[in-house]
Protein backbone atom coordinates (compact mmCIF):
# COMPACT_ATOMS: atom_id res chain seq x y z
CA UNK A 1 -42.21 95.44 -5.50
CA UNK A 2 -40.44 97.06 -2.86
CA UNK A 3 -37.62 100.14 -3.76
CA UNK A 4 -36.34 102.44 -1.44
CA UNK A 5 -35.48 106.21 -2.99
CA UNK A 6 -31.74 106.39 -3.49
CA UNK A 7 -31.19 109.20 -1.03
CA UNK A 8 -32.68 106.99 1.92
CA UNK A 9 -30.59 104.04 0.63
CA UNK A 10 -28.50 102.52 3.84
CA UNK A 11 -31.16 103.66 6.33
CA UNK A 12 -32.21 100.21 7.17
CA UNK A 13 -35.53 100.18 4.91
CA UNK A 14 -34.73 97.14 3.10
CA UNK A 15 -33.98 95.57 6.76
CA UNK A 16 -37.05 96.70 8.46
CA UNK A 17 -39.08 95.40 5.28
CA UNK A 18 -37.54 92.11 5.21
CA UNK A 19 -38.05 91.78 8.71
CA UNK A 20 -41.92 92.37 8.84
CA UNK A 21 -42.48 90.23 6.00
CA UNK A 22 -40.86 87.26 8.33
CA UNK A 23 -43.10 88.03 11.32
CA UNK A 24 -45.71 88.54 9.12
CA UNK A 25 -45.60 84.77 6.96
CA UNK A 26 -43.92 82.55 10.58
CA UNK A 27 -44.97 79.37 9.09
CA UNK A 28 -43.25 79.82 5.55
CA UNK A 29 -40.48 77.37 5.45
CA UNK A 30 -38.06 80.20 3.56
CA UNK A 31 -38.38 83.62 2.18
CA UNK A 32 -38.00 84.52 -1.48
CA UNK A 33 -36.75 87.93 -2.59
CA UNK A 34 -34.93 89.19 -5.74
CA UNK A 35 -32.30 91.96 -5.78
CA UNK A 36 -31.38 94.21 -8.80
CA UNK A 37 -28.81 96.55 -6.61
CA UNK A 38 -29.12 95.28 -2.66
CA UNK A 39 -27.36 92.05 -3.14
CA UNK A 40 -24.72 92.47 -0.24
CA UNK A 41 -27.47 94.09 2.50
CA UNK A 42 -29.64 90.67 1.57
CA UNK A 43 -26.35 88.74 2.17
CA UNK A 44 -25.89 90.21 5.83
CA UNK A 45 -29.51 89.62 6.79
CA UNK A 46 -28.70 85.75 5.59
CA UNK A 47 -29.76 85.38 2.22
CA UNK A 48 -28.43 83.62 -0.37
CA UNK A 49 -28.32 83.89 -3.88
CA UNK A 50 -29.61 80.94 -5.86
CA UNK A 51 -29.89 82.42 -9.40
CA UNK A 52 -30.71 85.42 -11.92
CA UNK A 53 -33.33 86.34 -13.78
CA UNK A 54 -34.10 89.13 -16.49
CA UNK A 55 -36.94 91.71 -14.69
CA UNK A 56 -38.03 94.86 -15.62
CA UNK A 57 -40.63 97.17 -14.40
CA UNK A 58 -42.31 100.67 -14.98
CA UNK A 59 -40.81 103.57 -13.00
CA UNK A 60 -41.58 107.52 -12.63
CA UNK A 61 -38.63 109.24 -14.72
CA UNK A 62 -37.03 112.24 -13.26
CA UNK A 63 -39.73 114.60 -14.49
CA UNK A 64 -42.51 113.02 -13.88
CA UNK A 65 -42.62 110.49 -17.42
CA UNK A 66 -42.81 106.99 -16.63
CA UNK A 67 -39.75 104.66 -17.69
CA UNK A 68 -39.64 101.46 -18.60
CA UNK A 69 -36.43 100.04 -16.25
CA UNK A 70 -34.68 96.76 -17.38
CA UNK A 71 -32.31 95.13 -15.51
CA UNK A 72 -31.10 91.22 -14.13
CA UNK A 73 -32.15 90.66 -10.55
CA UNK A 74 -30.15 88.36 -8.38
CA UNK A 75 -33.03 85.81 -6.74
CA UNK A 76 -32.02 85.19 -3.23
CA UNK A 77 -33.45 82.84 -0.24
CA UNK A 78 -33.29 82.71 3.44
CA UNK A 79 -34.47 79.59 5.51
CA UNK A 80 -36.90 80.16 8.59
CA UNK A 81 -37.19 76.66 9.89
């Protein structure tokens, strides 16, 4: 799992890591990513949404606690051949 910070949100993380994980697999046929929040940036870079799914993971709360974060994540795929 892959989350950028929100105050370096629109910086071009989620680009750059998308992009390395292309040059990194060249002989995948597509690449599989789900969104809870980046939906439209995965759009531009030529994804496309192909279903939902519940997901929920363990995050560090504002004061150091860990929280439990549920949400539905928007699964999303992009062609390479």
């Amino acid at each position: 799992m892959i989350s950028a910070r929100p105050e370096v949100r629109g910086r071009g993380v989620g680009r750059a890591v998308t992009a390395a994980a292309t040059v990194v697999a060249p002989d995948r046929p597509a690449m599989l990513i789900s969104s809870d929040d980046g939906r439209p940036v995965y759009e531009r870079l030529g994804y496309v949404a192909y279903g939902q799914t519940p997901d929920e993971w363990d995050e560090l709360g504002p004061t150091g606690e860990i929280v439990r974060y549920h949400t539905t994540c928007t699964l999303m795929r992009k062609l390479l051949t």
